[in-house]
Protein backbone atom coordinates (compact mmCIF):
# COMPACT_ATOMS: atom_id res chain seq x y z
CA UNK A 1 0.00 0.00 0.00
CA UNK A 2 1.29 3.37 -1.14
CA UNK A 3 1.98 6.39 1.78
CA UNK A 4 -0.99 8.19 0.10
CA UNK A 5 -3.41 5.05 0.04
CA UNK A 6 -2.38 4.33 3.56
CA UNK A 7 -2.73 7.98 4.90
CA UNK A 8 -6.41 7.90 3.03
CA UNK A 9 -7.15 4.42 4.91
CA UNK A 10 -6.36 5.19 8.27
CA UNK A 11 -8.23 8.89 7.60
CA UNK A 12 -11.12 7.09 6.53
CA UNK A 13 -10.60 4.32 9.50
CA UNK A 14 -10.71 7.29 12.11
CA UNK A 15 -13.69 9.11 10.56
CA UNK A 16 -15.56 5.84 10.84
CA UNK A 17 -14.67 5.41 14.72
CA UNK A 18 -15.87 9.05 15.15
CA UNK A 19 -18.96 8.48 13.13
CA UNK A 20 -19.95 5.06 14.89
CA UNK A 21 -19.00 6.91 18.37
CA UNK A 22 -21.48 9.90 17.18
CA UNK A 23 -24.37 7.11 16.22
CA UNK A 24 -23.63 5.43 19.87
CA UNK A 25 -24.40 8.65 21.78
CA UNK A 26 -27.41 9.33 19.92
CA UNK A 27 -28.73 6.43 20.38
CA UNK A 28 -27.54 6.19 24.14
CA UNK A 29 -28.74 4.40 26.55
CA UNK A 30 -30.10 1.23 24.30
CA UNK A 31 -30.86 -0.88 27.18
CA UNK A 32 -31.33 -0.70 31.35
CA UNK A 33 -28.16 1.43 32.72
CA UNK A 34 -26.88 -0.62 35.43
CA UNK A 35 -25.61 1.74 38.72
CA UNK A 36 -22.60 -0.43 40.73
CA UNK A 37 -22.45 0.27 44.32
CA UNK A 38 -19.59 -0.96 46.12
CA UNK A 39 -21.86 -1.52 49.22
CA UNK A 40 -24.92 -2.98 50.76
CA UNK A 41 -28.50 -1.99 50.11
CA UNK A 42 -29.70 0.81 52.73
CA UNK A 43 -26.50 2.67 53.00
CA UNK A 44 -25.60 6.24 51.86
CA UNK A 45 -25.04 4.81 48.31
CA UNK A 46 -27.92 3.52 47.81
CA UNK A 47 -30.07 6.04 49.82
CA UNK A 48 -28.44 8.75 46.83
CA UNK A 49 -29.31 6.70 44.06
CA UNK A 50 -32.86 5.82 44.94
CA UNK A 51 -33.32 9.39 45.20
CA UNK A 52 -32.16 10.37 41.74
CA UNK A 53 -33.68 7.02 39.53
CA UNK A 54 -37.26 8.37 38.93
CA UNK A 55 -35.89 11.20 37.16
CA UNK A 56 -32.61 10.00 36.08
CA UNK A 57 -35.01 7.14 34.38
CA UNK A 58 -37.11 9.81 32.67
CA UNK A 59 -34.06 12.46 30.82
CA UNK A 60 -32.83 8.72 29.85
CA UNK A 61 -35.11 6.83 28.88
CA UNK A 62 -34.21 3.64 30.43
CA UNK A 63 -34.38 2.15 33.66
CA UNK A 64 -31.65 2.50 36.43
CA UNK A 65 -30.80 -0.46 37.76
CA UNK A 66 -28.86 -0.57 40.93
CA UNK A 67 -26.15 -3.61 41.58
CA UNK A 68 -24.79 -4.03 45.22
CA UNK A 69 -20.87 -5.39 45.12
CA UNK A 70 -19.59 -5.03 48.33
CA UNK A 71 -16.25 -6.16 49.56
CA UNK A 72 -13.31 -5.57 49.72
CA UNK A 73 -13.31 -2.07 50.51
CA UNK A 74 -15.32 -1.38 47.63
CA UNK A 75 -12.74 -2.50 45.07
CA UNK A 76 -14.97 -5.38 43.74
CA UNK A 77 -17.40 -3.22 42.50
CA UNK A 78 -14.91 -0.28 41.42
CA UNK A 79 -12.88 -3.05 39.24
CA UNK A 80 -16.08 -4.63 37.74
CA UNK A 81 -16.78 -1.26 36.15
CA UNK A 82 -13.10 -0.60 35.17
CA UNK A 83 -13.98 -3.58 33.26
CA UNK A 84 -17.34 -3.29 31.61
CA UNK A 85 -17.63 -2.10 28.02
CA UNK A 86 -17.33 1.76 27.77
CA UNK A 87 -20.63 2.50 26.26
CA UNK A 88 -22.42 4.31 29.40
CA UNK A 89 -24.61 1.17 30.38
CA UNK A 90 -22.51 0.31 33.67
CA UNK A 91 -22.26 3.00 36.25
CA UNK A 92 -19.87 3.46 39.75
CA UNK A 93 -21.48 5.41 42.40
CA UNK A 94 -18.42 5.29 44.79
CA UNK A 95 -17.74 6.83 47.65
CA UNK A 96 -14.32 9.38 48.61
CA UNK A 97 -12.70 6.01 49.33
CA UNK A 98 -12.89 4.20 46.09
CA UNK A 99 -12.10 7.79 44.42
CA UNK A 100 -9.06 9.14 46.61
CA UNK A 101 -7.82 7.12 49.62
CA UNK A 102 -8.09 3.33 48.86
CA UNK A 103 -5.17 3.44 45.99
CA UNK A 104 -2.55 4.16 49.35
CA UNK A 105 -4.77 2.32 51.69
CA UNK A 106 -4.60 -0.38 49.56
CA UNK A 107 -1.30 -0.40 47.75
CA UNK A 108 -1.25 -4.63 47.06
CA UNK A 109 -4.17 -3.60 44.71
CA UNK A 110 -2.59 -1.72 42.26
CA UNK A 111 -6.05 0.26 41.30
CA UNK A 112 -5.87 3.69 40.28
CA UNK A 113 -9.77 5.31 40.06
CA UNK A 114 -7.83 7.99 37.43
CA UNK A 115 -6.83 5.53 35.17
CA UNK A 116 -10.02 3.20 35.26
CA UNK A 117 -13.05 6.15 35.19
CA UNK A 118 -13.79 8.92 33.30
CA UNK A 119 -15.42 11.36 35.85
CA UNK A 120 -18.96 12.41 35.69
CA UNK A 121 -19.87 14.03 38.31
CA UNK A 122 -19.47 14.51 42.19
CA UNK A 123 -23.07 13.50 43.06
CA UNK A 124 -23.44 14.53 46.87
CA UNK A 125 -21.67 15.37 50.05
CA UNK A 126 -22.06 14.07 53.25
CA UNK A 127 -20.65 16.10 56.11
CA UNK A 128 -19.57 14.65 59.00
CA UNK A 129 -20.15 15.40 62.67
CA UNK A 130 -17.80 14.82 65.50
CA UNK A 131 -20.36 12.92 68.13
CA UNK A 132 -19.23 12.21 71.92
CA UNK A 133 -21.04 10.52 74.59
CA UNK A 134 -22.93 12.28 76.60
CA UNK A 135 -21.59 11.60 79.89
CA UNK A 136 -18.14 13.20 78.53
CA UNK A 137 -16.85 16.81 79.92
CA UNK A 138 -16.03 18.28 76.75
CA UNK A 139 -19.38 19.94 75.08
CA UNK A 140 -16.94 21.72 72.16
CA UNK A 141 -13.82 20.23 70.17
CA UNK A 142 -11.76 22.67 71.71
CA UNK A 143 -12.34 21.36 75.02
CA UNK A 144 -12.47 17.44 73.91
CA UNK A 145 -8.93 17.92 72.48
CA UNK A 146 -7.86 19.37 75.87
CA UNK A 147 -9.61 16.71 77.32
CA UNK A 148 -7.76 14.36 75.48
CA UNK A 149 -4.33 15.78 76.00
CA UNK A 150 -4.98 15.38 79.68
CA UNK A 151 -5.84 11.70 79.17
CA UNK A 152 -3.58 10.10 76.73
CA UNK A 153 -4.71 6.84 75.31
CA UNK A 154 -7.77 7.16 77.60
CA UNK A 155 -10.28 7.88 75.36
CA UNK A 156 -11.19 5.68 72.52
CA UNK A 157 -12.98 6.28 68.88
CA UNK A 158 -15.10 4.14 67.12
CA UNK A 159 -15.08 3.97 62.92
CA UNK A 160 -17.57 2.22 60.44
CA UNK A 161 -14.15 0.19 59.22
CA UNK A 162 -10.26 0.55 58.84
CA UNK A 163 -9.66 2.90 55.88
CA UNK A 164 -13.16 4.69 55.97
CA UNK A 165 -13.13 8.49 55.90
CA UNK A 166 -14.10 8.31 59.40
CA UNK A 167 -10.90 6.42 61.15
CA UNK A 168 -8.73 7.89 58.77
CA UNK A 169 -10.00 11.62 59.22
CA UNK A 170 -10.24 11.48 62.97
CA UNK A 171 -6.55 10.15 62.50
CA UNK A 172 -5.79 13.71 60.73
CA UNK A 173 -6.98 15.15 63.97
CA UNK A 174 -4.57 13.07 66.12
CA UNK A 175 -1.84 14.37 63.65
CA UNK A 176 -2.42 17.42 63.69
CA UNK A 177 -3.30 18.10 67.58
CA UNK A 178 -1.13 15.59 68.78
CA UNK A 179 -3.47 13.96 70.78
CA UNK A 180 -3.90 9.78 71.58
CA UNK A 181 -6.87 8.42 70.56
CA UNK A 182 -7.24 4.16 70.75
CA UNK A 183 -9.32 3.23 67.34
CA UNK A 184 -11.99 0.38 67.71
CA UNK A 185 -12.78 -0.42 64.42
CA UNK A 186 -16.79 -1.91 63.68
CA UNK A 187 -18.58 -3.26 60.70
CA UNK A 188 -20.64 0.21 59.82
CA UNK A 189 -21.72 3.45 60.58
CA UNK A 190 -24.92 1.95 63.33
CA UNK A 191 -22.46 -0.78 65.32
CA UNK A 192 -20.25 2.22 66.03
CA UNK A 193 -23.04 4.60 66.65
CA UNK A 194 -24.31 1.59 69.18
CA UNK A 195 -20.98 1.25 70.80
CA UNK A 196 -20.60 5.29 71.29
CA UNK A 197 -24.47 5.47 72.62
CA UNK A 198 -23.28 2.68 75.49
CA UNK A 199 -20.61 4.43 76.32
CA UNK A 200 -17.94 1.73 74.95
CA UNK A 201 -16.09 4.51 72.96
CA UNK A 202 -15.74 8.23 73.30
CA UNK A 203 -15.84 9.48 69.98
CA UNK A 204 -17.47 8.84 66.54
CA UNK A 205 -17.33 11.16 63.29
CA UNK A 206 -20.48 10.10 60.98
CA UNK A 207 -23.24 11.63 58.95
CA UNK A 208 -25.40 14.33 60.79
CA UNK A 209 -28.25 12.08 59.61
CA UNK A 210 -26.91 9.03 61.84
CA UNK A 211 -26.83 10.89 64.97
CA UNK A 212 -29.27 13.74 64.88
CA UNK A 213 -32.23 11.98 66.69
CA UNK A 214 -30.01 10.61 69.74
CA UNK A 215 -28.65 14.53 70.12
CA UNK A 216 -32.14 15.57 70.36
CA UNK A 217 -32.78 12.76 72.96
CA UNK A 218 -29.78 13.96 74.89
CA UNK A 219 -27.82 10.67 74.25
CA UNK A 220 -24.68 11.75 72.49
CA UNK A 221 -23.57 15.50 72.14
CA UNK A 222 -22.68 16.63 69.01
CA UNK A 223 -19.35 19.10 68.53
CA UNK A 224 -18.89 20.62 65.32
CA UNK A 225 -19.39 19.55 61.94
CA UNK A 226 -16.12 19.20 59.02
CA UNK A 227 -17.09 21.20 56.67
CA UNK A 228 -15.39 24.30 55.54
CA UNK A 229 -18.32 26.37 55.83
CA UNK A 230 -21.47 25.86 58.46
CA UNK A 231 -24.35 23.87 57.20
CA UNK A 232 -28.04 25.34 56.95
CA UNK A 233 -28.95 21.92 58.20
CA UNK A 234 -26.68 21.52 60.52
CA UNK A 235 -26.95 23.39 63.70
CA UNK A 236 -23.30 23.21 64.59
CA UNK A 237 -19.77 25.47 64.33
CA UNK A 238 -17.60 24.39 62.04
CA UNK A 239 -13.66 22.35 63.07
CA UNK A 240 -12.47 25.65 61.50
CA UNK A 241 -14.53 27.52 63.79
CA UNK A 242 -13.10 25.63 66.60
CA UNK A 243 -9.47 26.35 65.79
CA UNK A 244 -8.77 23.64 63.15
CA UNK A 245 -8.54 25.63 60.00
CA UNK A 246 -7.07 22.20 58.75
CA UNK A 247 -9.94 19.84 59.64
CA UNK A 248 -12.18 19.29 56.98
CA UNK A 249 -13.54 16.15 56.10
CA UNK A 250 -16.38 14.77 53.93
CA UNK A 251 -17.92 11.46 53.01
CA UNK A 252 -18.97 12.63 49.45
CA UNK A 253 -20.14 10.50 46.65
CA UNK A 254 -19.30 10.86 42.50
CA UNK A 255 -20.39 9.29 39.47
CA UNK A 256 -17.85 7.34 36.71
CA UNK A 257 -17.81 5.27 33.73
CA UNK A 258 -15.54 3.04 32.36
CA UNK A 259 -12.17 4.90 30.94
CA UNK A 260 -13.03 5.70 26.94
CA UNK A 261 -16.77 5.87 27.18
CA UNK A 262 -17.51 8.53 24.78
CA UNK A 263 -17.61 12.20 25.92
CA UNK A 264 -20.84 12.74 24.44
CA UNK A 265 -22.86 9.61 26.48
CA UNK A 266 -21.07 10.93 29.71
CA UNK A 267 -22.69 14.31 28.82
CA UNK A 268 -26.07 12.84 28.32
CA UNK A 269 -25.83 11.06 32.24
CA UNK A 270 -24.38 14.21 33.03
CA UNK A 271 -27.33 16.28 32.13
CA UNK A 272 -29.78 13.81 33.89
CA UNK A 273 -28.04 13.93 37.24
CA UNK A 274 -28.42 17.90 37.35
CA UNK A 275 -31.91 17.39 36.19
CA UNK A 276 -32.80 14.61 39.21
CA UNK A 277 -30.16 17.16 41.68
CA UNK A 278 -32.18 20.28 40.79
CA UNK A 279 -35.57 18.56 41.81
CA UNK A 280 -36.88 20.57 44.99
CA UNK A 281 -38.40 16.99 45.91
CA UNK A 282 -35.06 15.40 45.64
CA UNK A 283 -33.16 18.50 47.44
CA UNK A 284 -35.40 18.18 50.09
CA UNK A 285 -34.84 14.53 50.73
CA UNK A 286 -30.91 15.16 51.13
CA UNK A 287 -31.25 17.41 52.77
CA UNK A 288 -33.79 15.28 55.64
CA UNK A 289 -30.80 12.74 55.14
CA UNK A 290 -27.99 15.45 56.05
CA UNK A 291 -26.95 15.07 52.06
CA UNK A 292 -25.75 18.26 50.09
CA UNK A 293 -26.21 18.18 47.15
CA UNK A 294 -23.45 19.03 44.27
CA UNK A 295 -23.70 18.35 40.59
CA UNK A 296 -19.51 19.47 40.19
CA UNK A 297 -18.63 19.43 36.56
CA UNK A 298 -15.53 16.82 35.44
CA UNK A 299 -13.45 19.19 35.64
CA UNK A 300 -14.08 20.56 38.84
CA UNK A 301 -14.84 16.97 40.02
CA UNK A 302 -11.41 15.83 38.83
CA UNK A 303 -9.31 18.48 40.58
CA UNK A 304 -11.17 18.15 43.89
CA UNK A 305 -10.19 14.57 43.42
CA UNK A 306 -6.81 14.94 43.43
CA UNK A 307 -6.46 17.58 45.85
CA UNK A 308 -8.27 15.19 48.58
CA UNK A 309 -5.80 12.24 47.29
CA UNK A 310 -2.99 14.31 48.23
CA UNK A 311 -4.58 15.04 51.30
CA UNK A 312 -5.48 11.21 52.67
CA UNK A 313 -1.98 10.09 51.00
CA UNK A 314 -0.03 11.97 53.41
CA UNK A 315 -2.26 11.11 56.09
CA UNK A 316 -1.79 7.32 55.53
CA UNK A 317 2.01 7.35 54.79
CA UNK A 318 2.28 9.83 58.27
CA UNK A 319 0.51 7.29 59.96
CA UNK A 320 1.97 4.27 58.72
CA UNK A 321 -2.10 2.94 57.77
CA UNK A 322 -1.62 1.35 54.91
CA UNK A 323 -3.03 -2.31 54.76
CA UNK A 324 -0.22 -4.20 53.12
C-alpha cells in the first residue's frame, strides 16, 4: 500500500470510529443502565441513588438499575466497572474512598480510580459530625482535644471500618493536635453509633443524619461539623470555627464510567443527574438525610479529586495505615 493510500485508509478508518462513536451517543442508553455500588443496600449509596432514579429514568429513557458489590473495601465493585464495556450502560457510584484514599490504603491492589473512570460528576456530600457521649466533659472540640491531651490513650474512637473516611480523618486530627486516641474499628456506621451510645467509645465522626435523633434525645452530644463552611442543616460550628482551620472532612459520593466511554454519552448522564439534583423533591430529601447536594462538573470533580488524594496520601504514609 502506497503512503498516500495508507494515509487515506487510516483517515477514513478514524472518521468511521468518530462516526460510529457519534451514532452510539445518539442512540444512548439502548438498554437498562446498570448503577454499581460498592456496598450494601440501605447505606448512603444507595439512599443517593434511589433518590435520583425516577428522574434519572425519565431524561434517559431507560431504567436505572442498581447492583450491590460489596467487599473488599469497595474495590470489587470499582474493578467490575473498570472492566465493563465503555458505552455508558454500567455506572460506579463510589464513595471518597474508592475515588481518593483506597489506591494508598490499599497499595497490594494496584487500582488507580484515574486511570479506570472517566469522571462524571461529584453527586453529593455528606458532612460529617464529630459525636461524643454524653456523659463526657467536653461539650466543644476545643475542650475534647484538651480533654484528650490530659488523658492520653484514655479515650477511645469508634469507625464504620479501617480505611473509611471516618478512622482515617479522625486520625488527621490526632496528627495534627497531637493527641492519643485508641481506634476500635466496627462493621458500619450503626455498630459504632451503638458502641458510642453505650458508652464503649468516646468518639465517633459520621453523617449528621446518623446521629441527629439521639442529640435531640440527649444521648450523644454533638461538637462541630467538618465542613469548611457551616451547614443550613446543621446546627453546629464548624472544626475551622473551633481552631482547626485544617480539619475538613467529607464522606462525598461521585459518578464514573468506564475509561473511553464517549464524551458525548457521559454528557447525556451528566445532564440527567443535574436534572434529578435540581428537583426541589429530591433537594429536600438530602437534605432530611444530612446530604448536600453538588452536581460538580468533570473538571471541577477531577481536581477536587486529586487535591483530597494528596490530602489522605499523606495522612496514611504519616501514619503508617496502609493495609499491606
Amino acid at each position: 500500500m502506497s503512503v498516500l493510500n495508507r494515509r487515506t485508509f487510516l483517515l477514513a478508518s478514524a472518521a468511521m470510529v468518530a462516526d460510529s462513536q457519534h451514532v452510539g451517543a445518539a442512540e444512548f442508553p439502548e438498554r437498562p443502565v446498570t448503577v454499581i455500588v460498592p456496598a450494601a443496600a440501605g447505606g448512603v449509596g444507595d439512599i443517593i441513588i434511589r433518590l435520583l432514579s425516577p428522574i434519572m429514568e425519565r431524561s434517559l429513557g431507560q431504567p436505572l438499575v442498581i447492583d450491590y458489590r460489596s467487599g473488599g473495601g469497595g474495590t470489587i465493585g470499582a474493578q467490575t466497572v473498570a472492566r465493563a464495556r465503555p458505552d455508558g450502560h454500567t455506572l460506579f457510584l463510589g464513595d471518597i474512598s474508592n475515588f481518593a484514599i483506597n489506591q494508598f490504603m490499599l497499595p497490594q491492589v494496584h487500582f488507580d480510580p484515574l486511570s479506570a473512570f472517566a469522571l462524571i460528576t461529584r453527586v453529593a456530600d455528606v458532612p460529617l459530625v464529630l459525636f461524643t457521649n454524653s456523659s463526657m466533659p467536653a461539650k466543644t472540640l476545643g475542650e475534647f482535644i484538651a480533654y484528650a491531651k490530659a488523658n492520653p490513650g484514655r479515650v477511645s474512637y469508634a469507625s464504620p471500618g479501617v480505611g473509611t473516611i471516618p478512622h482515617l480523618a479522625v486520625e488527621r486530627l490526632k496528627q495534627l493536635t497531637g493527641i492519643e486516641l485508641v481506634h476500635v474499628p466496627y462493621r458500619g456506621g450503626a455498630p459504632a453509633l451503638q458502641a458510642l451510645l453505650a458508652n464503649e467509645v468516646q468518639l465517633l465522626l459520621v453523617g449528621w443524619g446518623l446521629g441527629r435523633s439521639h442529640v435531640e434525645a440527649r444521648l450523644v452530644r454533638a461538637l462541630a461539623v467538618t465542613t469548611p463552611r457551616r451547614q443550613p442543616s446543621i446546627p453546629l460550628p464548624t472544626a475551622v470555627e473551633s481552631g482547626m482551620p485544617d480539619f475538613v472532612a467529607s464522606n462525598w459520593w461521585g459518578l464514573a464510567a468506564p475509561q473511553g466511554t464517549a464524551g458525548p454519552v457521559l454528557d447525556k448522564i451528566y445532564r440527567a443527574v443535574l436534572t434529578a439534583l435540581a428537583d426541589k423533591t429530591v433537594q429536600q430529601r438530602l437534605d432530611v438525610q444530612g446530604f448536600v447536594p453538588r452536581g460538580d462538573a468533570p473538571q471541577k470533580f477531577l481536581e477536587d479529586m486529586k487535591a483530597e488524594a494528596k490530602i489522605w496520601a499523606e495522612t496514611i504514609s504519616r501514619g503508617k495505615l496502609a493495609i499491606q
